[in-house]
C-alpha atoms as a PDB file:
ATOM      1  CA  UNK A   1      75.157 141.362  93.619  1.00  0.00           C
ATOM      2  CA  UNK A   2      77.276 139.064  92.285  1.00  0.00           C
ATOM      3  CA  UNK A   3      77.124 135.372  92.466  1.00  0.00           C
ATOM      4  CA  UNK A   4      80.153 135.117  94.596  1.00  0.00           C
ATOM      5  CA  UNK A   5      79.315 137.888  97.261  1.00  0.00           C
ATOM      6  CA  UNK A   6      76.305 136.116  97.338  1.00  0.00           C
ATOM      7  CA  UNK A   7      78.501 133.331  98.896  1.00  0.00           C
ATOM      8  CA  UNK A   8      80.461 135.135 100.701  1.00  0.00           C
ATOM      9  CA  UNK A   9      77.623 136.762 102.209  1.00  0.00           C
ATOM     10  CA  UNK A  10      76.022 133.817 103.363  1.00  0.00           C
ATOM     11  CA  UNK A  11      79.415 132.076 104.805  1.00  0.00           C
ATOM     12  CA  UNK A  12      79.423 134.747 107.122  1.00  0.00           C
ATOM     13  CA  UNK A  13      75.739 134.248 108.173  1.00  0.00           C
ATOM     14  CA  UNK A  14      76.454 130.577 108.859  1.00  0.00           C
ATOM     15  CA  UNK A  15      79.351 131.788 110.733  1.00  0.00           C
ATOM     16  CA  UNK A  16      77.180 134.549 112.787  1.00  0.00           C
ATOM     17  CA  UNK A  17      74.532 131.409 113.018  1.00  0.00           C
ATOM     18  CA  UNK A  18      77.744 128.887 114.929  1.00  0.00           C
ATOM     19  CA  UNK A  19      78.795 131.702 117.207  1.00  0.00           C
ATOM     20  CA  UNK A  20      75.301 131.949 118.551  1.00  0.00           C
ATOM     21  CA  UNK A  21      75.068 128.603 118.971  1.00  0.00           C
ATOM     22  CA  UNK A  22      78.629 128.308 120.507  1.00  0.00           C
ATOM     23  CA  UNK A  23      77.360 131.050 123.421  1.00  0.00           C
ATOM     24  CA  UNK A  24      74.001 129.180 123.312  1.00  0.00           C
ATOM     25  CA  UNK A  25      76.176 125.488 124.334  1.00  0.00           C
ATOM     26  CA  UNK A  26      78.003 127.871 126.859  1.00  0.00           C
ATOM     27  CA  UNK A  27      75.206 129.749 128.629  1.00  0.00           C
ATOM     28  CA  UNK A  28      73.724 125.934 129.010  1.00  0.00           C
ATOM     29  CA  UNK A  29      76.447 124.478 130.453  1.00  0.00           C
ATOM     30  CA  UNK A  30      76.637 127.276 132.678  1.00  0.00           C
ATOM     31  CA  UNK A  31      73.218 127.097 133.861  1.00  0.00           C
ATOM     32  CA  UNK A  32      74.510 123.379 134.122  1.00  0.00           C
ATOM     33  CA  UNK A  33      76.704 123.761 135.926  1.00  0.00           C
ATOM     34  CA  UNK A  34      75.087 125.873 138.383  1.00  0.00           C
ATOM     35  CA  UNK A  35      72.094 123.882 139.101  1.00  0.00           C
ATOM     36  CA  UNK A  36      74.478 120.831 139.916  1.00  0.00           C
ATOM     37  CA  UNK A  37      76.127 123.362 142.461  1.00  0.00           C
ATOM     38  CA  UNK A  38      73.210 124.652 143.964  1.00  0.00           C
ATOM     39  CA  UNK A  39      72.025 120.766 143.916  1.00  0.00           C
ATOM     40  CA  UNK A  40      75.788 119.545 145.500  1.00  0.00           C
ATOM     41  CA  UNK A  41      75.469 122.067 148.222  1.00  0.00           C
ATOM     42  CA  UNK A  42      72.068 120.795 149.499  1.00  0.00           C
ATOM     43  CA  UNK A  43      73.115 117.430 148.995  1.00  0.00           C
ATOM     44  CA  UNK A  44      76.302 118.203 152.008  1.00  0.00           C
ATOM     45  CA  UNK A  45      74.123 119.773 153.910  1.00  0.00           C
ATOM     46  CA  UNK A  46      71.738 117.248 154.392  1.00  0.00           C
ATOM     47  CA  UNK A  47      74.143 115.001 154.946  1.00  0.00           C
ATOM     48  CA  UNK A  48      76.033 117.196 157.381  1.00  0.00           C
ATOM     49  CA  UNK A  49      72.672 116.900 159.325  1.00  0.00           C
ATOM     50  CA  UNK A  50      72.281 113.609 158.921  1.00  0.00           C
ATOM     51  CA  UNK A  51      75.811 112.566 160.510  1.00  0.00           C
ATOM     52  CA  UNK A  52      75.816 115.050 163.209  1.00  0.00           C
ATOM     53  CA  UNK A  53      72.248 115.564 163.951  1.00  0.00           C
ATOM     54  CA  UNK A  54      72.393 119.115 164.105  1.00  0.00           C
ATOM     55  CA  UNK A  55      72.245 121.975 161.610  1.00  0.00           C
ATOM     56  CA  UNK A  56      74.704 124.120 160.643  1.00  0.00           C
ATOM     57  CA  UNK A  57      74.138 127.357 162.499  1.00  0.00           C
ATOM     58  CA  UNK A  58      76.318 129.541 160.480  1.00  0.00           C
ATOM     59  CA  UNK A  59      74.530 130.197 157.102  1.00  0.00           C
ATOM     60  CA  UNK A  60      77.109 132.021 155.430  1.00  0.00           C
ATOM     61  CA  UNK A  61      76.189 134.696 152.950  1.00  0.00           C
ATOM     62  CA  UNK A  62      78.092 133.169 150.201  1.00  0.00           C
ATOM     63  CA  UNK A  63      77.459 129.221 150.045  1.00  0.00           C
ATOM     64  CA  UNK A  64      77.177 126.545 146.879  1.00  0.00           C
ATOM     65  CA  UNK A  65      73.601 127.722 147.207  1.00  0.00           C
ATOM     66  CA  UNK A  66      74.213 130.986 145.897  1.00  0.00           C
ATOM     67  CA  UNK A  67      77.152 130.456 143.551  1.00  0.00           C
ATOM     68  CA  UNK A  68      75.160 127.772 141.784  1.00  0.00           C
ATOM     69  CA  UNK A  69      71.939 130.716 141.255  1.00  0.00           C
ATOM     70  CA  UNK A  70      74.620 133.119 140.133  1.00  0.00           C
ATOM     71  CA  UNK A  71      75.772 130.485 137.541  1.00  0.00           C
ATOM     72  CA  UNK A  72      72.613 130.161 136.345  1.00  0.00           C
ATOM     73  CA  UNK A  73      71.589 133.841 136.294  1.00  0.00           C
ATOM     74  CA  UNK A  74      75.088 134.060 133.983  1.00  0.00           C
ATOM     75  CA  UNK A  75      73.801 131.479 131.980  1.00  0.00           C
ATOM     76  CA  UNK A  76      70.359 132.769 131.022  1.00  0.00           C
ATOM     77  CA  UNK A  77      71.950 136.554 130.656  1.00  0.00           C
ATOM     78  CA  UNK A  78      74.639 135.042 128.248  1.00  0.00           C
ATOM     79  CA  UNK A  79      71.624 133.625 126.226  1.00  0.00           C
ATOM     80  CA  UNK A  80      70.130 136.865 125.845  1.00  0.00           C
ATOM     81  CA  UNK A  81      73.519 138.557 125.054  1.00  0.00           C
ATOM     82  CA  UNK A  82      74.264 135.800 122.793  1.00  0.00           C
ATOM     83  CA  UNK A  83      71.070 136.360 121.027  1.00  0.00           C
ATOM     84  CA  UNK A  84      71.447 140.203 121.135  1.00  0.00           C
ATOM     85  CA  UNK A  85      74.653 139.814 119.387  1.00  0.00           C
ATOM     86  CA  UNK A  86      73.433 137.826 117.019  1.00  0.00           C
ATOM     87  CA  UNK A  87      70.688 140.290 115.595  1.00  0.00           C
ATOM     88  CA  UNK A  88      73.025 142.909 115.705  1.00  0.00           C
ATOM     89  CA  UNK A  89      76.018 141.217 113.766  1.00  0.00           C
ATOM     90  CA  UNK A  90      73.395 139.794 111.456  1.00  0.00           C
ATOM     91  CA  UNK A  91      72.234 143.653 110.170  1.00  0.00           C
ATOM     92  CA  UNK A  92      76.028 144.966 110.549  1.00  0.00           C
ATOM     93  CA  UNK A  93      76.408 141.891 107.664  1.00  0.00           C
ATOM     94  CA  UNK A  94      73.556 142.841 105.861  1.00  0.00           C
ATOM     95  CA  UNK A  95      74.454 146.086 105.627  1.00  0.00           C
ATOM     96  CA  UNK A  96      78.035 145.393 104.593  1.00  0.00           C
ATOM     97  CA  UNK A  97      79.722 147.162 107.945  1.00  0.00           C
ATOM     98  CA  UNK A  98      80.612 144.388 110.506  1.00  0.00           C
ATOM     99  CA  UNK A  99      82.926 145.939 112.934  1.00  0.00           C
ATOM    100  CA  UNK A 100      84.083 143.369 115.927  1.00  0.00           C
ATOM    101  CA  UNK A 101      83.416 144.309 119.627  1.00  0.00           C
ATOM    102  CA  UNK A 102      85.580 142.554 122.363  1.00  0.00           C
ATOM    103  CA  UNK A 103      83.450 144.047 125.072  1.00  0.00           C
ATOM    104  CA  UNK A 104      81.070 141.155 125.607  1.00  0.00           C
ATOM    105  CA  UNK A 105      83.649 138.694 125.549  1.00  0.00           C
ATOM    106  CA  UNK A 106      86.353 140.390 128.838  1.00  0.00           C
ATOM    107  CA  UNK A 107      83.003 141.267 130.538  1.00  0.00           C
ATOM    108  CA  UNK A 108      81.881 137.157 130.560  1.00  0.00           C
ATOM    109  CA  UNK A 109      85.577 136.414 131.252  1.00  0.00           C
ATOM    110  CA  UNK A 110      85.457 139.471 134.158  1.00  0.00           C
ATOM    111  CA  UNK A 111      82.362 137.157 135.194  1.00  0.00           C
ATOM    112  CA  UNK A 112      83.452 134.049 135.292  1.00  0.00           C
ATOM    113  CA  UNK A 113      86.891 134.663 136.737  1.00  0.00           C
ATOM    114  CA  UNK A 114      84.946 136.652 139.912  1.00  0.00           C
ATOM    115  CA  UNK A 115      82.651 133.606 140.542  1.00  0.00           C
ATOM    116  CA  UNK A 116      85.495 131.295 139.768  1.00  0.00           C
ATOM    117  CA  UNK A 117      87.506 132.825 143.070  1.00  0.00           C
ATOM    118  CA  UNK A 118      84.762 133.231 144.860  1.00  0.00           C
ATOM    119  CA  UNK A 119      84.315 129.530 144.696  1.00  0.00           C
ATOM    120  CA  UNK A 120      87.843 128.422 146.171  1.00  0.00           C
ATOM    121  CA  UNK A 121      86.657 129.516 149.689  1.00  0.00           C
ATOM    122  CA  UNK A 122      83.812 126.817 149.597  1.00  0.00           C
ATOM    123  CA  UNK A 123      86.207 123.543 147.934  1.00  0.00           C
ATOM    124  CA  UNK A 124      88.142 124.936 150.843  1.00  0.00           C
ATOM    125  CA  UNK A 125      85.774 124.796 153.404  1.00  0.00           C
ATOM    126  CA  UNK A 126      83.914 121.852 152.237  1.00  0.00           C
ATOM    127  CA  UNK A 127      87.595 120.142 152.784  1.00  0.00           C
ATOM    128  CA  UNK A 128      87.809 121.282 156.467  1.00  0.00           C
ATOM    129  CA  UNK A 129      84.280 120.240 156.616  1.00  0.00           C
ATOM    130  CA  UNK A 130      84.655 116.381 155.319  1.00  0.00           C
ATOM    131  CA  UNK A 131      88.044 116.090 157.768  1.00  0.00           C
ATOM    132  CA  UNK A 132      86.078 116.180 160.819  1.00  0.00           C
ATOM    133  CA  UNK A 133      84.582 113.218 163.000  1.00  0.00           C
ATOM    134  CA  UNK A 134      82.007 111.198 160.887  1.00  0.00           C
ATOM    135  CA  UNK A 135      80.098 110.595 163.986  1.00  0.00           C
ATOM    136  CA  UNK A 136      79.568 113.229 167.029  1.00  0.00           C
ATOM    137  CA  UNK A 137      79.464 112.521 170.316  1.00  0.00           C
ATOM    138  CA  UNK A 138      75.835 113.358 170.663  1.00  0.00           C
ATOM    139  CA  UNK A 139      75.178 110.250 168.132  1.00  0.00           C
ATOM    140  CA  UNK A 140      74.353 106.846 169.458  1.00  0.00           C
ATOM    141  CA  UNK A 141      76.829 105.007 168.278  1.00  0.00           C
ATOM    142  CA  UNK A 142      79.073 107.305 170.098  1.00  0.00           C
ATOM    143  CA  UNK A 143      77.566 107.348 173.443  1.00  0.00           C
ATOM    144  CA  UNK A 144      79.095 104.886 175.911  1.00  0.00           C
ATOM    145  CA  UNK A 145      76.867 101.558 176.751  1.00  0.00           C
ATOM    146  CA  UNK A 146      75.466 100.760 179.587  1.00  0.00           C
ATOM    147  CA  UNK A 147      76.619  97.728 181.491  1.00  0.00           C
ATOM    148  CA  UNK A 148      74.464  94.721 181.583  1.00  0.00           C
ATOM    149  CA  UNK A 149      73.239  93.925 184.254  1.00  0.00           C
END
């Protein structure tokens, strides 16, 4: 082996070693991003409760709740594809017969575009949610007073 395959060789090791950690920076801000979701969608309906004094009857299937745990269950598989990948492009270098595979990459895109529309519903119905009355009629501070007498 000469001295500059040597080189070469070893570029494209470093190179394998920043595309892991390139998924490895995604798949955490995924998980991220999802937590802060899940988090978020507590967070309104507490205060939902709080400012109407009543829970929401209708738990919907699909809620911030559950987009937030599917983020994060994207995240952690992307870690294990990322490191999957990584072994396996590592050998194909060592043994001189990297071949590229797209797959990976339109099946996270496939991914992320599903959960990104399924997530338009809820900015739209958190929307028609912050639009109605701050304080319902069942509240004090909406009740009528009584005269004095």
């Amino acid at each position: 082996m000469t001295q500059e395959s040597k080189i070469d060789r070893q570029r494209e090791h470093q190179a394998n070693e920043r595309t892991f950690l390139a998924w490895l920076r995604t798949s955490i801000a995924l998980i991220g991003f999802g937590f802060a979701i899940a988090r978020f969608g507590i967070f309104l309906q507490q205060l939902h409760i709080t400012l109407t004094h009543q829970e929401d009857p209708s738990r919907p299937l699909f809620n911030s709740e559950t987009l937030g745990v599917c983020l994060v269950l994207v995240g952690v598989a992307t870690i294990a594809l990322a490191a999957w990948r990584y072994n396996r492009v590592f050998w194909q270098i060592e043994r001189g017969d990297y071949r590229p595979n797209r797959v990976i990459v339109w099946i996270l895109t496939a991914i992320m575009m599903i959960l990104g529309l399924l997530s338009i519903p809820l900015l739209l119905w958190r929307n028609r949610e912050v639009k109605s009355p701050a304080i319902a009629p069942s509240s004090p501070a909406a009740r009528p007073s009584k005269p004095a007498r």
